[in-house]
C-alpha atoms as a PDB file:
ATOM      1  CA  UNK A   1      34.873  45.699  54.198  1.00  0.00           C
ATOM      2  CA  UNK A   2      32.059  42.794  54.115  1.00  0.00           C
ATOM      3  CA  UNK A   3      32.248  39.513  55.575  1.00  0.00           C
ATOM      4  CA  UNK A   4      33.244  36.583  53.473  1.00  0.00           C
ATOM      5  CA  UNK A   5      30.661  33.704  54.078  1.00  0.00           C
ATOM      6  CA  UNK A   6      32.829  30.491  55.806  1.00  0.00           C
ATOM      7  CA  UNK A   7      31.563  27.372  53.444  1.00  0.00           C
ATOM      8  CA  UNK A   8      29.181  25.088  55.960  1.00  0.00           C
ATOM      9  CA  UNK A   9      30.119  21.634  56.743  1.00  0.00           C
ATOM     10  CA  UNK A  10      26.905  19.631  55.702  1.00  0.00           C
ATOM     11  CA  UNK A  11      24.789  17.928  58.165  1.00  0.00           C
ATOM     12  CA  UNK A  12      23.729  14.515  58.008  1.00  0.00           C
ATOM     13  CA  UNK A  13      20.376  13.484  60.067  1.00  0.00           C
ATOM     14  CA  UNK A  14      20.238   9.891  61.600  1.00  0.00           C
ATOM     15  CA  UNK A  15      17.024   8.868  60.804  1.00  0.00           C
ATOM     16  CA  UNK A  16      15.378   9.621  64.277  1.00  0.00           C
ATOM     17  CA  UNK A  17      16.077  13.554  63.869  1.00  0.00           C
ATOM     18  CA  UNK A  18      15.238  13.404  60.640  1.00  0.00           C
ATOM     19  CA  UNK A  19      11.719  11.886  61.629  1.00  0.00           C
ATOM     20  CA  UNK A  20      11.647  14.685  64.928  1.00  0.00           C
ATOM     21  CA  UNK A  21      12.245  17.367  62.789  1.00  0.00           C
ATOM     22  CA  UNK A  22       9.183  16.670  60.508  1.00  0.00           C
ATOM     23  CA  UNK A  23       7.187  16.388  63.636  1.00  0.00           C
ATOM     24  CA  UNK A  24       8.269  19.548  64.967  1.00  0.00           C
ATOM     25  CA  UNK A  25      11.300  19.294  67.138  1.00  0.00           C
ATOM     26  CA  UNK A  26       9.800  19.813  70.700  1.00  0.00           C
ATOM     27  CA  UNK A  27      12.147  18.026  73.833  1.00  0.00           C
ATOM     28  CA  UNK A  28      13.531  15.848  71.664  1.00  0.00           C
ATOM     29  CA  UNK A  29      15.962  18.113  70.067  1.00  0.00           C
ATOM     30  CA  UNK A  30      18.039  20.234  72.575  1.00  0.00           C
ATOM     31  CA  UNK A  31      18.005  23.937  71.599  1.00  0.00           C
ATOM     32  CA  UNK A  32      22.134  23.943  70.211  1.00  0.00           C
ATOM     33  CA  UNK A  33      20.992  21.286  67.957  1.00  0.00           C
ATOM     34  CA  UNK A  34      18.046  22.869  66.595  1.00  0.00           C
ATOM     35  CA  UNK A  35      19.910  25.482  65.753  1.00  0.00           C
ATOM     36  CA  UNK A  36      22.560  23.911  64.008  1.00  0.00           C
ATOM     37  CA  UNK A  37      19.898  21.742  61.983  1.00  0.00           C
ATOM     38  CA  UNK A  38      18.254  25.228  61.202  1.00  0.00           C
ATOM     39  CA  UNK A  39      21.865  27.019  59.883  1.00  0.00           C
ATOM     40  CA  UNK A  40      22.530  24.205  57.841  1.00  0.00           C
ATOM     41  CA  UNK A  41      18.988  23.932  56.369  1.00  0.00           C
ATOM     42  CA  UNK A  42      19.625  27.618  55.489  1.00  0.00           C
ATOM     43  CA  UNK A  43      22.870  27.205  54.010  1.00  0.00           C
ATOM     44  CA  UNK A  44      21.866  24.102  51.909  1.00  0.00           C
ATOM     45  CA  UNK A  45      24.132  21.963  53.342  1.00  0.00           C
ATOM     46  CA  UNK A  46      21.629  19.620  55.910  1.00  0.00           C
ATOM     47  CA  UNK A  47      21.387  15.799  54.413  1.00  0.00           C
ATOM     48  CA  UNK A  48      20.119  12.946  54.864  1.00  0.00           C
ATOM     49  CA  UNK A  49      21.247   9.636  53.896  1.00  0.00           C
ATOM     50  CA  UNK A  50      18.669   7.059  51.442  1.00  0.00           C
ATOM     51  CA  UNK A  51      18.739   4.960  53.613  1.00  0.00           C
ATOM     52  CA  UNK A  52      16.673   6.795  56.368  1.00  0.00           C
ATOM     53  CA  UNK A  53      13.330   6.511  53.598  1.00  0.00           C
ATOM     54  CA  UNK A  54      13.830   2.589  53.735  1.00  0.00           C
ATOM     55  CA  UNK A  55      14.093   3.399  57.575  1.00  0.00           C
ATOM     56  CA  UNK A  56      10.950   5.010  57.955  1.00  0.00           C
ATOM     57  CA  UNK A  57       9.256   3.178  55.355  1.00  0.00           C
ATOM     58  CA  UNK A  58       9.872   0.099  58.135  1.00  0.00           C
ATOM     59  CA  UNK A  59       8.990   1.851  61.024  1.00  0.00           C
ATOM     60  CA  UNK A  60       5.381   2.615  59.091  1.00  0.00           C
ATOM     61  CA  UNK A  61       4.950  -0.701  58.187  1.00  0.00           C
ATOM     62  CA  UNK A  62       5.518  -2.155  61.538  1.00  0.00           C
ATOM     63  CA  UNK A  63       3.919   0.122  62.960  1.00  0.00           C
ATOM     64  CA  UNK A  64       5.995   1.362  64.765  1.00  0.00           C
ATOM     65  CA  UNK A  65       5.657   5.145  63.707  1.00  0.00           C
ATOM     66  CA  UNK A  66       2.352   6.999  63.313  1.00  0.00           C
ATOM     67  CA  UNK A  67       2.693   8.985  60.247  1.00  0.00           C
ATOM     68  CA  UNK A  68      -0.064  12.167  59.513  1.00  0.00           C
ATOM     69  CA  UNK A  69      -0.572  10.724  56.459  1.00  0.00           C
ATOM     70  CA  UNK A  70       0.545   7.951  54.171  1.00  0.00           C
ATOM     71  CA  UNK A  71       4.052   7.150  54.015  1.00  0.00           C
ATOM     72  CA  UNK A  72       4.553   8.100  50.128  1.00  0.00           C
ATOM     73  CA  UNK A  73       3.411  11.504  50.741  1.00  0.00           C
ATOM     74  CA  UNK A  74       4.927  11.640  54.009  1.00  0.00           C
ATOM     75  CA  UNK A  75       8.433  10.523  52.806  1.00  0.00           C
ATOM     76  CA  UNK A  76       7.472  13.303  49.487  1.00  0.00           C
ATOM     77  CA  UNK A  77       6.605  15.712  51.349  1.00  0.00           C
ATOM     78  CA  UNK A  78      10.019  15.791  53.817  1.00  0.00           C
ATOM     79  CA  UNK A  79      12.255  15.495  51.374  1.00  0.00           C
ATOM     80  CA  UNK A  80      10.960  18.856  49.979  1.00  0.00           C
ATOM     81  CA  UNK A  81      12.073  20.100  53.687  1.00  0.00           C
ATOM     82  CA  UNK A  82      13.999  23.281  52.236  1.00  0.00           C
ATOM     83  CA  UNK A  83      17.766  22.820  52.849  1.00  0.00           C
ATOM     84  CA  UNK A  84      17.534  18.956  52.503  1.00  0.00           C
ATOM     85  CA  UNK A  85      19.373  17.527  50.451  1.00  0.00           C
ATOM     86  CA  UNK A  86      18.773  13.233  49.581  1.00  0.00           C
ATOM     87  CA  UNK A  87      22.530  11.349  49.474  1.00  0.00           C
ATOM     88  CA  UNK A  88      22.404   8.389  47.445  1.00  0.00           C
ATOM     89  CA  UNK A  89      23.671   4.980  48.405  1.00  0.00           C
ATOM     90  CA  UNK A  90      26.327   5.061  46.349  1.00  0.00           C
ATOM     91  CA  UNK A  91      28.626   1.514  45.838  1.00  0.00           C
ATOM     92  CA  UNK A  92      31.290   3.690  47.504  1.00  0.00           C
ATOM     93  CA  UNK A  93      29.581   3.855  50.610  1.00  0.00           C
ATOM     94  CA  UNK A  94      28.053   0.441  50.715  1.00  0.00           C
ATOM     95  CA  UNK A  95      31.829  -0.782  50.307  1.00  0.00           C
ATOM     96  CA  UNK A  96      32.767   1.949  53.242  1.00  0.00           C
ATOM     97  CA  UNK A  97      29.679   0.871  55.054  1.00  0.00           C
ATOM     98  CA  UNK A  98      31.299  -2.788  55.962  1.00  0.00           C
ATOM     99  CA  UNK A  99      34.765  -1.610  56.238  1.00  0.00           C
ATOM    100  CA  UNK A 100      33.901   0.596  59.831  1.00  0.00           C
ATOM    101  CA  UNK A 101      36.893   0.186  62.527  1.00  0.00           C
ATOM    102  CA  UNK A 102      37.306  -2.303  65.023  1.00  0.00           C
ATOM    103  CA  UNK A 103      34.220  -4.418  65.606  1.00  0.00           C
ATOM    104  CA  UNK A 104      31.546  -2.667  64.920  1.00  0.00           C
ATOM    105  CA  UNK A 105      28.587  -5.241  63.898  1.00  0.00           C
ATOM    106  CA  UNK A 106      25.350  -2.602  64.461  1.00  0.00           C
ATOM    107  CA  UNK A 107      22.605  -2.099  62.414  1.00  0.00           C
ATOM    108  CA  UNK A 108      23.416  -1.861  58.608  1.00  0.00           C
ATOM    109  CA  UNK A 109      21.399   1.036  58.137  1.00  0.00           C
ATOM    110  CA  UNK A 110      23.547   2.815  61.033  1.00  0.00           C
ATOM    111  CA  UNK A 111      26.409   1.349  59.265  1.00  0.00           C
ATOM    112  CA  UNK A 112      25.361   3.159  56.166  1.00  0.00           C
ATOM    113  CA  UNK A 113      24.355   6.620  57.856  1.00  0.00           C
ATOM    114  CA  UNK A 114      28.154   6.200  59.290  1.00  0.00           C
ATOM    115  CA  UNK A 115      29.514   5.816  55.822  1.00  0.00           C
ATOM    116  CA  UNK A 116      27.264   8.749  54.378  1.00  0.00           C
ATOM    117  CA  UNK A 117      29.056  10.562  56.846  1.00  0.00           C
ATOM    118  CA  UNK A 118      32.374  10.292  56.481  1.00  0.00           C
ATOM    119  CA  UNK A 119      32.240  10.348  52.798  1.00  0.00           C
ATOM    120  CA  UNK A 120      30.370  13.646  52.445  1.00  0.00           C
ATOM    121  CA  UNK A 121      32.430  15.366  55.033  1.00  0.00           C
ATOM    122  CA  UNK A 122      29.756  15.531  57.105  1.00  0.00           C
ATOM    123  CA  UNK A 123      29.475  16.076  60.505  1.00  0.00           C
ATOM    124  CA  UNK A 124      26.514  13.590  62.107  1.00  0.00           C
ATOM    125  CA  UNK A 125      23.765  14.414  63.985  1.00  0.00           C
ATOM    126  CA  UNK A 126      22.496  11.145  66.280  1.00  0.00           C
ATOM    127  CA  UNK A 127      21.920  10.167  69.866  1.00  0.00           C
ATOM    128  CA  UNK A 128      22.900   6.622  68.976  1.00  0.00           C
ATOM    129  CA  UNK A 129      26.005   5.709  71.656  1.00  0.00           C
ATOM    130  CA  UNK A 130      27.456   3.029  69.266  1.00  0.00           C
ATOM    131  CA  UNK A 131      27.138   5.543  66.419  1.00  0.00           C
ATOM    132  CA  UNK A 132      28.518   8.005  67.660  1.00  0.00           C
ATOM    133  CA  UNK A 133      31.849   6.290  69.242  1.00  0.00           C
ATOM    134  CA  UNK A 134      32.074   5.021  65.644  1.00  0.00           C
ATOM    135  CA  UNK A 135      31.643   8.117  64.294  1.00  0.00           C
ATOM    136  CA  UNK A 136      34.670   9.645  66.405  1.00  0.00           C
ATOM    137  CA  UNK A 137      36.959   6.945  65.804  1.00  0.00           C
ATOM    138  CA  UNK A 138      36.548   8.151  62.034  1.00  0.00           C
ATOM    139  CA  UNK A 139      37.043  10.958  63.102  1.00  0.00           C
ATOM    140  CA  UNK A 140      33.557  12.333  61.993  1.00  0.00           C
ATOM    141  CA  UNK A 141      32.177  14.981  64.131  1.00  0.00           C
ATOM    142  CA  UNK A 142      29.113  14.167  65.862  1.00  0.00           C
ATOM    143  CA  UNK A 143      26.650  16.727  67.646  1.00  0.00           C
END
């Protein structure tokens, strides 16, 4: 008797692993993680929230990130990452988005990767401290 495949629970990148995992992992990502990133790419189920492209798309023009090559084919070209899948910002998760426990008043693009979460069943991948306690008290799982 075979195996049944167990359903993955998707994956969604903060922004920062998103942007590590295009650059190839290296340090940044410990070894447990990579591997989870890697199962869920496999089993379609790794996401990433729309926001993230706006967040990048900042970080370029700031400056603040060197890209290896301009930010439309950049942003084109790791979206194709196989296993990725784009969630939309949906009015349903802006509304979510502002409606976070307690007082949470971070960054509205964390606020949005929060909301991503918890409405896609998703666990969340992010080193972010205020994120992540967030995260929990939604009871999101983080890695």
């Amino acid at each position: 008797m075979g195996s049944r495949p167990i359903e993955a629970v998707p994956l969604l990148l903060d922004t920062h692993y998103w942007i590590w995992s295009q650059f190839g992992t290296g340090e940044q990502v410990p070894q447990p993680l990579r591997l989870a990133m890697q199962e869920a790419a496999a089993a379609s189920s790794l996401m990433l929230s729309a926001i993230s492209v706006w967040e990048v798309a900042l970080l370029d023009a700031k400056g603040r990130i060197e890209l290896f090559s301009p930010i439309e084919e950049w942003v084109g070209n790791a979206l194709a990452t196989p296993g990725l899948s784009l969630v939309p910002l949906t009015p349903e998760i802006a509304i979510d988005s502002n409606r976070l426990p307690g007082s949470y008043h971070g960054d509205p693009a964390d606020r949005i990767i929060i909301a991503t979460a918890r409405r896609e069943g998703a666990r969340l991948l992010t080193r972010d401290h205020d994120m992540r306690k967030v995260a929990r008290k939604l009871g999101i799982e983080v890695l």
